[in-house]
C-alpha atoms as a PDB file:
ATOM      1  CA  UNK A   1     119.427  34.025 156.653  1.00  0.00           C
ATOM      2  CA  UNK A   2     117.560  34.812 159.963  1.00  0.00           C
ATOM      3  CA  UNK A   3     116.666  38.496 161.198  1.00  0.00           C
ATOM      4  CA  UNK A   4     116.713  39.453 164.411  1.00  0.00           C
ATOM      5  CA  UNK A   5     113.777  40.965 165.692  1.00  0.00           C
ATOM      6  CA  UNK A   6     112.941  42.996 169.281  1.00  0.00           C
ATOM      7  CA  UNK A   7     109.196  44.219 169.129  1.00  0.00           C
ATOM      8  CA  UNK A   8     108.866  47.377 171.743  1.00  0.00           C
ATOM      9  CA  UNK A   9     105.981  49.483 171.839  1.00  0.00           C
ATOM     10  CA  UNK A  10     104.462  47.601 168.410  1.00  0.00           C
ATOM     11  CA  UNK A  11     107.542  48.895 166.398  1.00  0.00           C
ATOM     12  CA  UNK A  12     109.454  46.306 165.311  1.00  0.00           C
ATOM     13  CA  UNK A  13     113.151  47.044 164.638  1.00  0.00           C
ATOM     14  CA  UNK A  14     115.911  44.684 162.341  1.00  0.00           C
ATOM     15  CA  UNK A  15     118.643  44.321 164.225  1.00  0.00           C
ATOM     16  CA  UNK A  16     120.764  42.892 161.593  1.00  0.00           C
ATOM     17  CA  UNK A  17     120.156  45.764 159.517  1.00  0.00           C
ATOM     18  CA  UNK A  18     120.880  48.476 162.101  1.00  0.00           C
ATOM     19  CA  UNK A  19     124.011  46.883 162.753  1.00  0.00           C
ATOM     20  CA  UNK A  20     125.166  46.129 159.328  1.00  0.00           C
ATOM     21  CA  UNK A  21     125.241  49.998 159.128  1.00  0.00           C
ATOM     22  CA  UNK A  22     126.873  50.817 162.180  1.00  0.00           C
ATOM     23  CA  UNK A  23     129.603  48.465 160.710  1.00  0.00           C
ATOM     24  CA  UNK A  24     129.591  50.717 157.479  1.00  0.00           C
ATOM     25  CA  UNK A  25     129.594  53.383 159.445  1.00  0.00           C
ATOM     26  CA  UNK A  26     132.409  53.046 161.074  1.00  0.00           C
ATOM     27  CA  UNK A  27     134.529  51.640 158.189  1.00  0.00           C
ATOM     28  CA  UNK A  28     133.906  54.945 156.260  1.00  0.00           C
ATOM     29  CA  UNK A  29     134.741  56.999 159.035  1.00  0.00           C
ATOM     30  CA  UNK A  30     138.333  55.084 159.386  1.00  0.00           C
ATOM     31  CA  UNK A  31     138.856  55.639 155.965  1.00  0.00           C
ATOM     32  CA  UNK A  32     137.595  59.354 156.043  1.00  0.00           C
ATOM     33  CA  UNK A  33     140.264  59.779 158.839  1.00  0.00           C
ATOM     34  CA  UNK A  34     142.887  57.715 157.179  1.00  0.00           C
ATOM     35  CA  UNK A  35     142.482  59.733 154.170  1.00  0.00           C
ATOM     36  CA  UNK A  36     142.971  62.841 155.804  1.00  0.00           C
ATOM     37  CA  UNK A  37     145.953  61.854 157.672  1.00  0.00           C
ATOM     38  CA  UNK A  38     144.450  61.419 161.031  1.00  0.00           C
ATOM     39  CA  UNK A  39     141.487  62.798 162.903  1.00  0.00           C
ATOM     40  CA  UNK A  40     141.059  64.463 165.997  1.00  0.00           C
ATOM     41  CA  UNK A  41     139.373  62.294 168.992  1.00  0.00           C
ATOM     42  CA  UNK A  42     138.005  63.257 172.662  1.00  0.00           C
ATOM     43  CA  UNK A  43     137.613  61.085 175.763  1.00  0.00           C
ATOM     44  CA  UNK A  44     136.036  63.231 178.973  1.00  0.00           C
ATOM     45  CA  UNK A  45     136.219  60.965 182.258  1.00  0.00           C
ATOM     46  CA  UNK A  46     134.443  62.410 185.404  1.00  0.00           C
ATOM     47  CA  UNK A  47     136.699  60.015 186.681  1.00  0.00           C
ATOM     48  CA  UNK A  48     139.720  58.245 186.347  1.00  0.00           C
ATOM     49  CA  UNK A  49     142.232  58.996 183.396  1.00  0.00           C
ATOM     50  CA  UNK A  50     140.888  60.716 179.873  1.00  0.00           C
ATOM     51  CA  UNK A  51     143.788  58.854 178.121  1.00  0.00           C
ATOM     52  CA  UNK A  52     145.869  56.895 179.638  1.00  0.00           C
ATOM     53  CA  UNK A  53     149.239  55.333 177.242  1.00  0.00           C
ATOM     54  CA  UNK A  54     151.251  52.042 178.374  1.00  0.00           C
ATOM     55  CA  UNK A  55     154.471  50.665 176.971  1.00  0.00           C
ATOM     56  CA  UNK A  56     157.650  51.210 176.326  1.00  0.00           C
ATOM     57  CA  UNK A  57     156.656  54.763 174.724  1.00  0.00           C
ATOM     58  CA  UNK A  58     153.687  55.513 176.223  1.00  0.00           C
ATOM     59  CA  UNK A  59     152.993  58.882 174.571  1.00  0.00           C
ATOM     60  CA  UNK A  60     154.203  60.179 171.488  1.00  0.00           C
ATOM     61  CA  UNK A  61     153.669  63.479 169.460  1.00  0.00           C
ATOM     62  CA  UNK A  62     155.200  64.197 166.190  1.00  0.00           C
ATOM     63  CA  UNK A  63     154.739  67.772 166.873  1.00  0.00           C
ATOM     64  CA  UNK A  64     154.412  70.209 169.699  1.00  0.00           C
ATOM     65  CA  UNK A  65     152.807  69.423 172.854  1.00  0.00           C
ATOM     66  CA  UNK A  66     150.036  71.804 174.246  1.00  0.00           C
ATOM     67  CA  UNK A  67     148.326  72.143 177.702  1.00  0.00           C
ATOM     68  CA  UNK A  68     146.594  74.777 179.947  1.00  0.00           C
ATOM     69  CA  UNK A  69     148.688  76.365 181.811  1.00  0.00           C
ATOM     70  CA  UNK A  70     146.803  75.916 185.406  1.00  0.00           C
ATOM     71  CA  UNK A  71     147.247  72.171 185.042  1.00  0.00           C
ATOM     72  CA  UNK A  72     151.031  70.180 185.804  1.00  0.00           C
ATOM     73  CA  UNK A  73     153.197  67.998 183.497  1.00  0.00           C
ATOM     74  CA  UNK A  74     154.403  69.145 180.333  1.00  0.00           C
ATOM     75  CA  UNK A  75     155.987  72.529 179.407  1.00  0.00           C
ATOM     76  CA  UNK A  76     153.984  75.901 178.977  1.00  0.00           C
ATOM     77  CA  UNK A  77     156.648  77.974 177.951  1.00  0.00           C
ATOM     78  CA  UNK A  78     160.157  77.905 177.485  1.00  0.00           C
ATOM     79  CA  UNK A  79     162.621  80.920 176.597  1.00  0.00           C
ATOM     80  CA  UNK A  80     166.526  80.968 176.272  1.00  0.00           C
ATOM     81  CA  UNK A  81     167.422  85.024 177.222  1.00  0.00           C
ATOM     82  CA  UNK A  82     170.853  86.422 175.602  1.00  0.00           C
ATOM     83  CA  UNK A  83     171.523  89.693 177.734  1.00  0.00           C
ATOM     84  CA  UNK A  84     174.142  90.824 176.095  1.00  0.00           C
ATOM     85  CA  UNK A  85     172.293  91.240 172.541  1.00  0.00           C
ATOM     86  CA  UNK A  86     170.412  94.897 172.017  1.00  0.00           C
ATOM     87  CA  UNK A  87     166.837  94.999 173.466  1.00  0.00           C
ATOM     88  CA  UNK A  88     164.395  93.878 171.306  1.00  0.00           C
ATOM     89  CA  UNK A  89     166.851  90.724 170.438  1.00  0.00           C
ATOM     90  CA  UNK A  90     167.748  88.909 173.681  1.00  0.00           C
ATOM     91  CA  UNK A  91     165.056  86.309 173.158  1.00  0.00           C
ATOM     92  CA  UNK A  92     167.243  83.640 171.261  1.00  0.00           C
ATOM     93  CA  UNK A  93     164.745  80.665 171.161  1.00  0.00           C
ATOM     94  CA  UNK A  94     161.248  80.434 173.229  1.00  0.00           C
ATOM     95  CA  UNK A  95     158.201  78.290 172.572  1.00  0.00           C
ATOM     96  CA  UNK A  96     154.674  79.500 173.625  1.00  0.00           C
ATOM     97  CA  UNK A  97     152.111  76.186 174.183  1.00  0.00           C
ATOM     98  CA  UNK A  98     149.492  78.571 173.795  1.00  0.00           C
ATOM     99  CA  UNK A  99     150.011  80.154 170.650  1.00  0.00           C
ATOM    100  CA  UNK A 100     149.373  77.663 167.099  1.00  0.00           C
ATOM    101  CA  UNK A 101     151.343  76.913 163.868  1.00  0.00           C
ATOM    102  CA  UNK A 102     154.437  78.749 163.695  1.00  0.00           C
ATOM    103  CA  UNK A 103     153.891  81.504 165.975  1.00  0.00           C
ATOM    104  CA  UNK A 104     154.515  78.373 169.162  1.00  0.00           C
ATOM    105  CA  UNK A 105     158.347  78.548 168.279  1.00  0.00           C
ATOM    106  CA  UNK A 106     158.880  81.982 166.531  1.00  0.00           C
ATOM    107  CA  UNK A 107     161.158  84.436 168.350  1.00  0.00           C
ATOM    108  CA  UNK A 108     159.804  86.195 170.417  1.00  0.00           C
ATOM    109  CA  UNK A 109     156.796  83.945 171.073  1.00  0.00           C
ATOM    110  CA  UNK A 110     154.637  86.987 171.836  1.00  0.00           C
ATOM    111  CA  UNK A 111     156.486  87.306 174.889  1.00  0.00           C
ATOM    112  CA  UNK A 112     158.120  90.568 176.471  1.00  0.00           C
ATOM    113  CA  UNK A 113     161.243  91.267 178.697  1.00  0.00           C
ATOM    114  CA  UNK A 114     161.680  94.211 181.144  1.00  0.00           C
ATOM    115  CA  UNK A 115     164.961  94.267 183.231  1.00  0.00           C
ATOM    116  CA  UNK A 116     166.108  96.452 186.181  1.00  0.00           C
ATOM    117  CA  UNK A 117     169.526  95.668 187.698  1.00  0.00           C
ATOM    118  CA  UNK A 118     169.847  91.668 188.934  1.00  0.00           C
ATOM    119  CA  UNK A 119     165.969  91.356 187.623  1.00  0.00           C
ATOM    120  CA  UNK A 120     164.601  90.261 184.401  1.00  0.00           C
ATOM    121  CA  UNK A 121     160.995  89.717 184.181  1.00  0.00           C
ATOM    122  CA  UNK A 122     159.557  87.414 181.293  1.00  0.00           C
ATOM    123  CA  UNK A 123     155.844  88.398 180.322  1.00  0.00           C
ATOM    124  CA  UNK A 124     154.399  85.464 179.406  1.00  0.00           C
ATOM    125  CA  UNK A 125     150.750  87.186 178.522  1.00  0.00           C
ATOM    126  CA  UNK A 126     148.822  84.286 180.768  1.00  0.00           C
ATOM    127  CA  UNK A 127     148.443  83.810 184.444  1.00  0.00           C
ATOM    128  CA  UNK A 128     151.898  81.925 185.418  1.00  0.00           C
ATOM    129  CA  UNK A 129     150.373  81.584 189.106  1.00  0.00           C
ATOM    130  CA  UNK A 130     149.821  77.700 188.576  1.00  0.00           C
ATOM    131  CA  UNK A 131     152.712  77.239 186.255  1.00  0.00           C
ATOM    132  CA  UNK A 132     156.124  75.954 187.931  1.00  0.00           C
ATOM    133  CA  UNK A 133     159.057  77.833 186.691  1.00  0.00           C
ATOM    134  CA  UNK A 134     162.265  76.575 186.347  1.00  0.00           C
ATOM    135  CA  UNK A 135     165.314  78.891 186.006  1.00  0.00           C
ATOM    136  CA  UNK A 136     168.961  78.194 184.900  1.00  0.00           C
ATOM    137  CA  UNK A 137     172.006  80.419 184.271  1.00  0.00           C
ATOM    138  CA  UNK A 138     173.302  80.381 180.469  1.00  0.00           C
ATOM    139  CA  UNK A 139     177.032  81.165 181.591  1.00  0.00           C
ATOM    140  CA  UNK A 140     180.890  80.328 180.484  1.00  0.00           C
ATOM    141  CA  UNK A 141     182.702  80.267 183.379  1.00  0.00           C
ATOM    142  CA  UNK A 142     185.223  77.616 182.128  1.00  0.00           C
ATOM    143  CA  UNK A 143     188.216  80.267 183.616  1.00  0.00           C
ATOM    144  CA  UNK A 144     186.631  80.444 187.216  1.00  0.00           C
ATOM    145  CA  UNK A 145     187.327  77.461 188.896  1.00  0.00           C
ATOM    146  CA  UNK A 146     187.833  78.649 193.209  1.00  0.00           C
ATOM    147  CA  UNK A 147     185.022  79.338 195.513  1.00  0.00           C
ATOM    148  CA  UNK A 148     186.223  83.297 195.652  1.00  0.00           C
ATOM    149  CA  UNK A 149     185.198  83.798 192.181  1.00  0.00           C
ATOM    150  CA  UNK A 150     182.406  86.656 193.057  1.00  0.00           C
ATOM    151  CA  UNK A 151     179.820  86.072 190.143  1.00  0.00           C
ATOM    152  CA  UNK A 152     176.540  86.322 189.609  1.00  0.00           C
ATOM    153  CA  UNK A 153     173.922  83.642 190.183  1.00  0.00           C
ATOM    154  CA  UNK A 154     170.489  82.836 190.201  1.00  0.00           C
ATOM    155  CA  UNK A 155     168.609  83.125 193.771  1.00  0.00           C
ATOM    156  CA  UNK A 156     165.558  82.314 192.439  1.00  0.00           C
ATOM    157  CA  UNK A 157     162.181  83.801 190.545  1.00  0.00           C
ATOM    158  CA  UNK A 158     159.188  85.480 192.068  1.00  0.00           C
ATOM    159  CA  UNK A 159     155.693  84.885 190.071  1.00  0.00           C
ATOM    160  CA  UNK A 160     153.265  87.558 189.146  1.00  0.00           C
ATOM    161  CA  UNK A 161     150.009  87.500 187.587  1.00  0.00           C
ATOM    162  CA  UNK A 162     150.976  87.027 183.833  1.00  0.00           C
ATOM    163  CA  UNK A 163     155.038  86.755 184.026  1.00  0.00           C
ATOM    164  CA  UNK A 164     157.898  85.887 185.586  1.00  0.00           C
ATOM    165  CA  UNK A 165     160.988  87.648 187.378  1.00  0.00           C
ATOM    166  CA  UNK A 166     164.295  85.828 187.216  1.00  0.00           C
ATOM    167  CA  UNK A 167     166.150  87.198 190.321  1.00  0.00           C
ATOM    168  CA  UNK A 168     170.200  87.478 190.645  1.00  0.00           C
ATOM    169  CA  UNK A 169     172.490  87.826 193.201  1.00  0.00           C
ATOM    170  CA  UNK A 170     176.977  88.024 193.303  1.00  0.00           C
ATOM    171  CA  UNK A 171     178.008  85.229 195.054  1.00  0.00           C
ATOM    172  CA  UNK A 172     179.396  86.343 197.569  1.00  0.00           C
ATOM    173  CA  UNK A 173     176.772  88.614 198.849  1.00  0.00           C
ATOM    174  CA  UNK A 174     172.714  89.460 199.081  1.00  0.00           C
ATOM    175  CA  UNK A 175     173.148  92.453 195.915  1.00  0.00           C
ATOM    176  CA  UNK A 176     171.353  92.315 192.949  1.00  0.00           C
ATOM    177  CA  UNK A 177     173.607  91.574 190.188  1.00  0.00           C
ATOM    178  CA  UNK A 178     173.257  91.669 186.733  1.00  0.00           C
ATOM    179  CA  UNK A 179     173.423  88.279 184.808  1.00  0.00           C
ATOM    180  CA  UNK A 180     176.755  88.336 182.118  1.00  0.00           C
ATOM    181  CA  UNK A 181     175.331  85.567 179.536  1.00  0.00           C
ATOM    182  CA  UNK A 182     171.195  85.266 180.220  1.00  0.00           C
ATOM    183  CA  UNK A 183     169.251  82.171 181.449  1.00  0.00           C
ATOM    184  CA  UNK A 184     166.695  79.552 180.458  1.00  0.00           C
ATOM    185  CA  UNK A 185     163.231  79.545 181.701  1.00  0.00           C
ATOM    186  CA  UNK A 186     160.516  76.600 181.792  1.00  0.00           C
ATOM    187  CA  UNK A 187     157.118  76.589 182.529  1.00  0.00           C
ATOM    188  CA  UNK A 188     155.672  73.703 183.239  1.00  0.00           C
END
């Protein structure tokens, strides 16, 4: 069998071995990773994508998703609000990207409410600034049916430095009105 030779600066290096144990190299590292159930990887681009997934399913997680919160596409945060439980207990189910293990879906997430009448703010405990949030009303009005029906509705949410307010208005006119049921908030 023929080696391979390069001679640079009077060293003389065997190719054949070198890459012989590259090859092993990598073979034990696929079956250090396989063994452990998977591995963790990296790919920084100055440019371009850092991953980028084709197909019919072009990314999957079996598990919960994370990114930072100043950058767009999947969810930060999400929280379902109950207002008519006690304080303390309105948070029915959230999930916190920035938290790990089972604190990321645990109620309350390590998030706070505060409420003043037709205003519920949702601390998030990170700067929701770059964040877009995403408010809907978590109501029953099955028996309401004509346009006169004066209830409450959601006019929109103001951001702050590390929360959210979820604003609410009657229907009929510019007041602050109290929500009957709660609301779901995304951030994403």
């Amino acid at each position: 069998m023929a080696l391979a030779r390069l001679h640079s600066n009077q060293k003389t290096v065997d190719v054949t071995r070198y890459r012989r144990q590259f090859i092993s190299l990598l073979i034990g590292l696929a079956l250090l990773l396989s063994a452990c159930g998977g591995g963790e990887g990296s790919v920084n681009s100055t440019s371009g994508f850092g991953v980028k997934g084709e197909g019919p399913i072009a990314i999957k997680a079996v598990g919960n998703a994370v990114q930072t919160p100043g950058f767009g596409g999947w969810a930060k945060s999400m929280v379902i609000v109950d207002v008519t439980k006690p304080a303390g207990q309105q948070i029915a189910r959230c999930y916190n990207s920035q938290l790990t293990g089972a604190a990321m879906n645990t109620v309350p997430c390590s998030y706070l409410l505060e409420s003043s009448v037709g205003q519920w703010r949702v601390i998030f405990g990170f700067d929701t600034r770059s964040p877009f949030a995403a408010a809907t009303q978590t109501d029953d009005r099955s028996k309401c049916f004509v346009s006169s029906c004066d209830i409450p509705r959601i006019s929109g949410v103001t951001y702050e430095n590390d929360s959210v307010i979820v604003v609410a208005r009657k229907s009929s006119d510019s007041y602050l009105s109290g929500l009957d049921l709660g609301f779901t908030l995304i951030l994403y």
